[in-house]
C-alpha atoms as a PDB file:
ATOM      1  CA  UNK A   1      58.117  41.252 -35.805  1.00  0.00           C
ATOM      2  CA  UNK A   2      59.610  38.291 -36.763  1.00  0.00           C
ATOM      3  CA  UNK A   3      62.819  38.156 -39.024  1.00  0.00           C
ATOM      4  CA  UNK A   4      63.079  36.402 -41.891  1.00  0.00           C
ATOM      5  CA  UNK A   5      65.856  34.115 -41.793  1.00  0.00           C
ATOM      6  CA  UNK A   6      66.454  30.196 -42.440  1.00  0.00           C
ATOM      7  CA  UNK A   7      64.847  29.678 -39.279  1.00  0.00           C
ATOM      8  CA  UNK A   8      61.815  30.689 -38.869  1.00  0.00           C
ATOM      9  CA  UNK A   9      61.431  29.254 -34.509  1.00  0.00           C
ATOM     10  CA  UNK A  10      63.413  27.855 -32.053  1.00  0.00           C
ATOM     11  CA  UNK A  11      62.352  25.041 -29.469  1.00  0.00           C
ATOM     12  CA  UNK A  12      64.142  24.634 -27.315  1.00  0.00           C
ATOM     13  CA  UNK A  13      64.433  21.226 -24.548  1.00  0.00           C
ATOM     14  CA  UNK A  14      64.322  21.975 -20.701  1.00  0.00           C
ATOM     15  CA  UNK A  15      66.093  19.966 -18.409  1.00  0.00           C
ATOM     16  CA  UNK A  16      69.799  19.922 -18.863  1.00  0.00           C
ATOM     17  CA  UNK A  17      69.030  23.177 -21.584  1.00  0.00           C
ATOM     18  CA  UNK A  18      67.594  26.054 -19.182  1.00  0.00           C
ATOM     19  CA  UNK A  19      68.238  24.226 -16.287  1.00  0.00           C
ATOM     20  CA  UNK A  20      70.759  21.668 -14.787  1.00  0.00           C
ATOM     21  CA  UNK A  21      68.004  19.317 -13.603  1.00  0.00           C
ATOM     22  CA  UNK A  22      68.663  15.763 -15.437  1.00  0.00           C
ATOM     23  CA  UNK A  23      70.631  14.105 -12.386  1.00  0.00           C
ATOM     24  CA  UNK A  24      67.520  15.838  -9.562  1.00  0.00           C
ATOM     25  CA  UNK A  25      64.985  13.480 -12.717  1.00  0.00           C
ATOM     26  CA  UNK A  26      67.018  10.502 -11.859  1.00  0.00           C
ATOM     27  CA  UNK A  27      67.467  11.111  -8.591  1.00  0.00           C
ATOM     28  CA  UNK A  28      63.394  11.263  -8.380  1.00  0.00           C
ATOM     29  CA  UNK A  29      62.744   8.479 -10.668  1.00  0.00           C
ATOM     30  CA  UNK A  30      65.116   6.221  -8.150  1.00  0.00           C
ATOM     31  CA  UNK A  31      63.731   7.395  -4.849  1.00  0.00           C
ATOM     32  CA  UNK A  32      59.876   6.844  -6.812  1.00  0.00           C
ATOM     33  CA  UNK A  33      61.144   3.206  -7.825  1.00  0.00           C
ATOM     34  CA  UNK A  34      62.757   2.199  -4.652  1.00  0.00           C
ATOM     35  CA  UNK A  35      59.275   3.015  -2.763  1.00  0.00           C
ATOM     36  CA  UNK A  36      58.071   0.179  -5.386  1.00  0.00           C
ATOM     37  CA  UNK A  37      60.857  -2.054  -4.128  1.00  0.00           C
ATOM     38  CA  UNK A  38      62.959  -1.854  -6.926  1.00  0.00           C
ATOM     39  CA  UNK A  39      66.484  -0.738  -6.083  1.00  0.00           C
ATOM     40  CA  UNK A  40      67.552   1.584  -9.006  1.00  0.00           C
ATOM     41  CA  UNK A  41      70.479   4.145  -9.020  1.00  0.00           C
ATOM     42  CA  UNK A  42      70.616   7.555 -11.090  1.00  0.00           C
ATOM     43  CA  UNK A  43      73.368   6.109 -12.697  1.00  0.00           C
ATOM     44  CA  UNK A  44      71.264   3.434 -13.864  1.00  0.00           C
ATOM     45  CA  UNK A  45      68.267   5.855 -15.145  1.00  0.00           C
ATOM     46  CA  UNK A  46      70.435   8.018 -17.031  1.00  0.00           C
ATOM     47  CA  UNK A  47      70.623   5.148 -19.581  1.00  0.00           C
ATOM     48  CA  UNK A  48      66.628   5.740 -19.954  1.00  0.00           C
ATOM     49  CA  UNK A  49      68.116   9.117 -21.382  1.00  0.00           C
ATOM     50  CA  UNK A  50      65.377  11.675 -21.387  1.00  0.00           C
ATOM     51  CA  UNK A  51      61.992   9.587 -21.482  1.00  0.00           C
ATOM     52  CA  UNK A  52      58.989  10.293 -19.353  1.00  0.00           C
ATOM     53  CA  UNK A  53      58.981   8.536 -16.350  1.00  0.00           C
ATOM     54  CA  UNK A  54      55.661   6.899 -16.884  1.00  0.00           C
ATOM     55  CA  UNK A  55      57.588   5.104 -20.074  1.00  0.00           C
ATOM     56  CA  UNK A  56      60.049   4.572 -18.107  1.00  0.00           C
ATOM     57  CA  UNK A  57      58.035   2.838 -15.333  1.00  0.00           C
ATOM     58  CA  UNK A  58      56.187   0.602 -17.791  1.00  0.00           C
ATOM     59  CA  UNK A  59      59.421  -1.199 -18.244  1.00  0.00           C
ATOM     60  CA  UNK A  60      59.708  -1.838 -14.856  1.00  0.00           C
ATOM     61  CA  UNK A  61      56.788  -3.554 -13.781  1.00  0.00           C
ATOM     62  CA  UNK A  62      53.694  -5.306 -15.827  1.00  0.00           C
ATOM     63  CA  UNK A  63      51.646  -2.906 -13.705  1.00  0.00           C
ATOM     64  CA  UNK A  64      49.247  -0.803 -16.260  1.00  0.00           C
ATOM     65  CA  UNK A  65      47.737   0.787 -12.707  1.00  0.00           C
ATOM     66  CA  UNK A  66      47.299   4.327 -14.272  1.00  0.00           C
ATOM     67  CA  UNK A  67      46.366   5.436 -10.640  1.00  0.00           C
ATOM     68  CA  UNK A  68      49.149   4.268  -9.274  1.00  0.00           C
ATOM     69  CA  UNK A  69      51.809   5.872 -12.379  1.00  0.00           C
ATOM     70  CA  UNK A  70      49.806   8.872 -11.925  1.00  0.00           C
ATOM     71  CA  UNK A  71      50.403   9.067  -7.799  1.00  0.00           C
ATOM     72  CA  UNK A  72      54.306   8.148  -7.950  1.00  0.00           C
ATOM     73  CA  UNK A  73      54.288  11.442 -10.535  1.00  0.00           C
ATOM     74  CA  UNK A  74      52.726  14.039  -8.412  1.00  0.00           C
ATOM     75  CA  UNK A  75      55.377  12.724  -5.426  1.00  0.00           C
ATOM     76  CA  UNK A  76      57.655  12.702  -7.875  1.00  0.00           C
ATOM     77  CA  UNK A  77      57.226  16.413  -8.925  1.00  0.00           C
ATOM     78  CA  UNK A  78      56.525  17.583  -5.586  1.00  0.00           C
ATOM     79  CA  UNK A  79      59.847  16.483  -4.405  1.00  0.00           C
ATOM     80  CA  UNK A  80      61.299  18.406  -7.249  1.00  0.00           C
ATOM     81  CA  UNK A  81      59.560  21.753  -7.290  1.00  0.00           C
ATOM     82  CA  UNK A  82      60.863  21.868  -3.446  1.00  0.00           C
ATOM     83  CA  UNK A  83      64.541  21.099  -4.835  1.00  0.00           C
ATOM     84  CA  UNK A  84      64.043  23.832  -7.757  1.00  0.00           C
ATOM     85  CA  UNK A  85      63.285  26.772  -5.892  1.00  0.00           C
ATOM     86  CA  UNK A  86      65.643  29.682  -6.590  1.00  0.00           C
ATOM     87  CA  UNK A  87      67.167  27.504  -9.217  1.00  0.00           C
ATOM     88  CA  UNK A  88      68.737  29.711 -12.204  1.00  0.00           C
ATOM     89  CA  UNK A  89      69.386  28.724 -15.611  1.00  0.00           C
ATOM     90  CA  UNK A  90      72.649  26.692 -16.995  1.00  0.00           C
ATOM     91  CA  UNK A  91      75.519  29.101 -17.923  1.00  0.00           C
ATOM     92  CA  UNK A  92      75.303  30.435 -21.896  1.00  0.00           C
ATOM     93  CA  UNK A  93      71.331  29.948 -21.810  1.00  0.00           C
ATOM     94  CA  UNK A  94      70.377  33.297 -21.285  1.00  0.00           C
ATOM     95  CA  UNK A  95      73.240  34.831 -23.822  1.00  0.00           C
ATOM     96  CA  UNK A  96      71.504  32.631 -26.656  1.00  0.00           C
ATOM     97  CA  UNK A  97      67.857  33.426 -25.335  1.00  0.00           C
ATOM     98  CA  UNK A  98      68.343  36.673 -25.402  1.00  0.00           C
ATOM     99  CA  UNK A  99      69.759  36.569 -29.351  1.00  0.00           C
ATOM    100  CA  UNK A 100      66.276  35.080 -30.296  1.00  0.00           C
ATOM    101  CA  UNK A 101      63.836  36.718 -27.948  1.00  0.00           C
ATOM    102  CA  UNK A 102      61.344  38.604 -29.658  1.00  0.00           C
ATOM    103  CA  UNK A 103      62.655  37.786 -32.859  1.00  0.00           C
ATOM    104  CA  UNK A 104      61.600  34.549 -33.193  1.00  0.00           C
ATOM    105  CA  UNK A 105      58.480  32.346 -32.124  1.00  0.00           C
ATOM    106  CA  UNK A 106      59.878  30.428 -29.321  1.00  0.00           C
ATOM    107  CA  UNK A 107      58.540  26.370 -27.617  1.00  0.00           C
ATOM    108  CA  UNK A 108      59.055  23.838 -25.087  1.00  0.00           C
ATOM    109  CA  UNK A 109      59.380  20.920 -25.696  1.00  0.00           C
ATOM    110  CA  UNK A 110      60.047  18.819 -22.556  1.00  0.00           C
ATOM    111  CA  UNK A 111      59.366  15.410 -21.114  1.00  0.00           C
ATOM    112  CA  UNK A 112      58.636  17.362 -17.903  1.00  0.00           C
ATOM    113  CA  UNK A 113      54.921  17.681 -17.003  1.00  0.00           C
ATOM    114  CA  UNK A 114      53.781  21.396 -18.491  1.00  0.00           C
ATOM    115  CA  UNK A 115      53.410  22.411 -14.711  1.00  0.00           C
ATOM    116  CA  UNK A 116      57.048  21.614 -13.810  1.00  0.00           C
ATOM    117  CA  UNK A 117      58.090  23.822 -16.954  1.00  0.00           C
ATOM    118  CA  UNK A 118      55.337  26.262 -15.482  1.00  0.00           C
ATOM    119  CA  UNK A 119      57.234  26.096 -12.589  1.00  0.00           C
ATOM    120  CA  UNK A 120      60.884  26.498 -13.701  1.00  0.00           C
ATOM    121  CA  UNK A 121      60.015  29.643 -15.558  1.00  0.00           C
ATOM    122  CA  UNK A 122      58.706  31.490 -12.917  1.00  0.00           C
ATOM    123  CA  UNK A 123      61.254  30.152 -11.061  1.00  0.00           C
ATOM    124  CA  UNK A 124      63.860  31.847 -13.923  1.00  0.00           C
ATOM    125  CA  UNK A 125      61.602  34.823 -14.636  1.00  0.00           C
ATOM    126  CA  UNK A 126      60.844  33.955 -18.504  1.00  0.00           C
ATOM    127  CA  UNK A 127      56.940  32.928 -17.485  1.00  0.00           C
ATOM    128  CA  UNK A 128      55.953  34.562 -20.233  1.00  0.00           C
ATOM    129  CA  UNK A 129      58.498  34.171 -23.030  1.00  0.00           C
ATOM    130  CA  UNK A 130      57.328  31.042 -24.575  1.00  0.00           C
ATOM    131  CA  UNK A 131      54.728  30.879 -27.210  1.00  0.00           C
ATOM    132  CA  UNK A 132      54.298  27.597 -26.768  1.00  0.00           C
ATOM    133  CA  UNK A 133      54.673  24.816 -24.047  1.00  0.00           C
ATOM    134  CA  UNK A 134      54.441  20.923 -25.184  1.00  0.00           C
ATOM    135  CA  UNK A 135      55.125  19.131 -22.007  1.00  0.00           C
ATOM    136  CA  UNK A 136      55.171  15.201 -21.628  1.00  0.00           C
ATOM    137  CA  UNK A 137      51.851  15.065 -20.849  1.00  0.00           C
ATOM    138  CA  UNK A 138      50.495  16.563 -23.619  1.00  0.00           C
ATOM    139  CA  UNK A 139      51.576  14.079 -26.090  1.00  0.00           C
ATOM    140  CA  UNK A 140      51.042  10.421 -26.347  1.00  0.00           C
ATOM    141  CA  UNK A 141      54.295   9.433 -27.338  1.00  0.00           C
ATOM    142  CA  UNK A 142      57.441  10.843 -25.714  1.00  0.00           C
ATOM    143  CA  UNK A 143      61.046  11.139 -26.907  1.00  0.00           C
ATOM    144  CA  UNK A 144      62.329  10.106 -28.741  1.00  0.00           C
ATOM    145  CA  UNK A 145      59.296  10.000 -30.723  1.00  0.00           C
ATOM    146  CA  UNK A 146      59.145  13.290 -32.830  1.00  0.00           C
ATOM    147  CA  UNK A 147      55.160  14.191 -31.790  1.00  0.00           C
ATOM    148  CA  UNK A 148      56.238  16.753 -29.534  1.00  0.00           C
ATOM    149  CA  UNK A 149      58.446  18.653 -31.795  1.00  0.00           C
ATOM    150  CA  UNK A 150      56.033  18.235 -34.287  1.00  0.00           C
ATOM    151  CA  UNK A 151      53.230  19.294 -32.217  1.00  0.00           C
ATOM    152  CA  UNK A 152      54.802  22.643 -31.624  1.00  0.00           C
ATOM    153  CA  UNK A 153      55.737  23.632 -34.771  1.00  0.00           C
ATOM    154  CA  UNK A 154      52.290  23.140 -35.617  1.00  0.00           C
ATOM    155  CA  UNK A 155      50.994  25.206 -32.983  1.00  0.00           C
ATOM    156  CA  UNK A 156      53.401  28.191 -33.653  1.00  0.00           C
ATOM    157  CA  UNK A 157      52.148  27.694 -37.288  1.00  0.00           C
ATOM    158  CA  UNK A 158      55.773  27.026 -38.861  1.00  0.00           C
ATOM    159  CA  UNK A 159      57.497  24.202 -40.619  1.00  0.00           C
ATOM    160  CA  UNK A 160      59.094  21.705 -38.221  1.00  0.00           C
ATOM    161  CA  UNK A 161      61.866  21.769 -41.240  1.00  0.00           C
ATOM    162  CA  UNK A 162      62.218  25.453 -40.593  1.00  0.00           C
ATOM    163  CA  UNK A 163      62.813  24.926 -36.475  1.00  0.00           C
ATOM    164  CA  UNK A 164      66.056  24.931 -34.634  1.00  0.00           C
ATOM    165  CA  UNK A 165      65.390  22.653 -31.547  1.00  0.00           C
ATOM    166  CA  UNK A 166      68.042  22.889 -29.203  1.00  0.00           C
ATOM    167  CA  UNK A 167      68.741  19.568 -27.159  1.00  0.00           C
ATOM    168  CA  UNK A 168      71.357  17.943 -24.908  1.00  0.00           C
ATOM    169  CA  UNK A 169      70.369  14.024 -24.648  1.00  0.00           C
ATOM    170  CA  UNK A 170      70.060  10.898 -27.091  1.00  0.00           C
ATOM    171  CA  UNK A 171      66.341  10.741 -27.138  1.00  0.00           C
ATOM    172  CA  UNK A 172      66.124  14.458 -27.446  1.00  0.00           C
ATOM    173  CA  UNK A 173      68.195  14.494 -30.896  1.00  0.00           C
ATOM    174  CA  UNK A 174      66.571  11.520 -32.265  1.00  0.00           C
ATOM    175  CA  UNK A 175      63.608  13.078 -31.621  1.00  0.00           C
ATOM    176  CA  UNK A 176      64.449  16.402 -33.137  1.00  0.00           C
ATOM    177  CA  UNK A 177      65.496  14.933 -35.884  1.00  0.00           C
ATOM    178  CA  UNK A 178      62.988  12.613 -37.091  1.00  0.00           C
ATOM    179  CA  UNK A 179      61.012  15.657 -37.100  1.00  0.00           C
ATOM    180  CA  UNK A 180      62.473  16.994 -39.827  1.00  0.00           C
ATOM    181  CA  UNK A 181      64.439  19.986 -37.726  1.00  0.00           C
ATOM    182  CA  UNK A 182      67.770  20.856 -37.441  1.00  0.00           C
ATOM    183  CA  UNK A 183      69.130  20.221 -34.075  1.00  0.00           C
ATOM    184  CA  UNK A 184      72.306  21.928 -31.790  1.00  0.00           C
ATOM    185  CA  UNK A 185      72.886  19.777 -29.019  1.00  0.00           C
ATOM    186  CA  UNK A 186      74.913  20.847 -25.825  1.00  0.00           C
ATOM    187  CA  UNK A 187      77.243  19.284 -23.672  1.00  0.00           C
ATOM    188  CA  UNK A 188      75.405  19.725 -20.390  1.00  0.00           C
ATOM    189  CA  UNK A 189      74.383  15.803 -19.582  1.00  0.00           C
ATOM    190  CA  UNK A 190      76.268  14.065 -22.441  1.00  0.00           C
ATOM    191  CA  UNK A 191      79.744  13.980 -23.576  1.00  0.00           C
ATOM    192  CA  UNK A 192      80.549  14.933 -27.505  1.00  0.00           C
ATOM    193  CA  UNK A 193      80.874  11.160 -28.201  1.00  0.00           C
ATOM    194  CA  UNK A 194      77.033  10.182 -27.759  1.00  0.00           C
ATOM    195  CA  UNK A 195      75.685  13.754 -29.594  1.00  0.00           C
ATOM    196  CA  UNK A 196      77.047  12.866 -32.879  1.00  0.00           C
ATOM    197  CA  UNK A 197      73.838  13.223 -34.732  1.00  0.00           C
ATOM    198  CA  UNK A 198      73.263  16.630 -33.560  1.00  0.00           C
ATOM    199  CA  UNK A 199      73.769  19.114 -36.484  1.00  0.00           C
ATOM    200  CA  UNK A 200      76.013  20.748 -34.435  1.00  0.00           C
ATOM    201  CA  UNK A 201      77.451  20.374 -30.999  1.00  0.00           C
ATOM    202  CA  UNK A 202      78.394  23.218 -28.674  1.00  0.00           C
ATOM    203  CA  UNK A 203      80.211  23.282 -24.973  1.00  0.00           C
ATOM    204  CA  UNK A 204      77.695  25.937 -24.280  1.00  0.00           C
ATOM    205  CA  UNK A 205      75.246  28.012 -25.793  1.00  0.00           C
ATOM    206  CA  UNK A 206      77.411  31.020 -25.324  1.00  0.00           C
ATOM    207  CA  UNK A 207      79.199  29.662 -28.180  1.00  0.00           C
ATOM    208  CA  UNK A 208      75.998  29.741 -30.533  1.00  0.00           C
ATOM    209  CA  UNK A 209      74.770  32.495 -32.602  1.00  0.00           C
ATOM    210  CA  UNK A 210      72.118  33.158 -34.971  1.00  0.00           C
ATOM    211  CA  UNK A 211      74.582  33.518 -38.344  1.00  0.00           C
ATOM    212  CA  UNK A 212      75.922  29.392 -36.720  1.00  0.00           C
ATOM    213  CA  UNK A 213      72.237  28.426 -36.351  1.00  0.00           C
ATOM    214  CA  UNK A 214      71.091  29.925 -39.822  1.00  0.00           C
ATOM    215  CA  UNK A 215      73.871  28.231 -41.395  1.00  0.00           C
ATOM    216  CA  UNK A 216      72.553  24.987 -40.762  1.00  0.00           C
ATOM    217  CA  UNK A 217      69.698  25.869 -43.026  1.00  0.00           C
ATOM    218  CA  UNK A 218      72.049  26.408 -45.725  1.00  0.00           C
ATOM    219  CA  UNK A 219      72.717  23.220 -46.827  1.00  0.00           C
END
């Protein structure tokens, strides 16, 4: 039973949310790039914030070689499901996840392919906690485009005004936002500074609680 609060779900982001895995993206998108012969650091990716890497590729290079985006992806997540074994979620997750489990409808919404979220919640043991999974692949436009937060508040049959999407990048908020939900953004991969138009900003999701997140309905 669900209870009836402001909120009525939560959807929450995945990498640099559940798990600290935004620098082992960049660190992928490089190596995939510098096979291309484009010499590319992290550093340099990070300021593609949290897009999909095909996006991200099409800036690159002219090339509209859907083969070829498609092959650089599977190395891609190859590489990181062998760097993601054992991994374990970002400190605070699992005090806030627990707060909201079973009393709320819960998503992902990632710009991870649905199999590398797949894979991370085995790898965490919360396979089957979502009730939804929107991955970058299942939408046309990525963040920070709001179709994936508005996809899955339309699958979990809610309001995307009624959601509390829970974010940690640029693209991620924007994206949240322009949906029409309210958004808490964490510290993890950005510094306060650049999460300003996050609803509310925490150091950790320890910090959060359902009265805080309710409150931002009560406006």
């Amino acid at each position: 039973m669900f209870l009836n609060n402001f909120m009525d779900a939560v959807l929450f982001d995945m990498d640099g949310v559940i798990v600290d895995t935004m620098d082992l993206h960049f660190e992928a998108g490089a190596k995939m790039l510098s096979k291309k012969g484009l010499k590319i650091t992290k550093e340099e990716l990070r300021k593609h914030d949290s897009r999909r890497f095909n996006d991200v590729y099409k800036d690159f290079f002219d090339s509209k070689n859907d083969a070829e985006i498609e092959a650089m992806l599977d190395e891609k997540y190859r590489w990181l499901k062998s760097r993601t074994k054992g991994i374990v979620p970002i400190p605070g997750f699992f005090e806030f996840f627990f707060k909201v489990k079973g009393k709320y409808p819960l998503a992902i919404v990632s710009s991870s392919r649905k199999h590398f979220v797949e894979h991370i919640l085995k790898e965490i043991g919360e396979q089957d906690s979502f009730d939804i999974i929107v991955g970058g692949d299942q939408v046309s436009k990525g963040k920070p485009d709001p179709e994936g937060y508005l996809k899955a508040a339309s699958l979990l049959g809610v309001q995307p005004e009624k959601c509390l999407v829970i974010e940690d990048s640029i693209n991620g908020i924007i994206s949240a936002k322009k949906s029409g939900a309210k958004c808490v953004a964490v510290t993890t991969t950005y510094e306060k500074n650049f999460l300003l138009d996050a609803d509310l900003i925490v150091n950790s999701l320890t910090n959060l609680t359902i009265e805080k997140a309710d409150g931002l309905f009560d406006a």
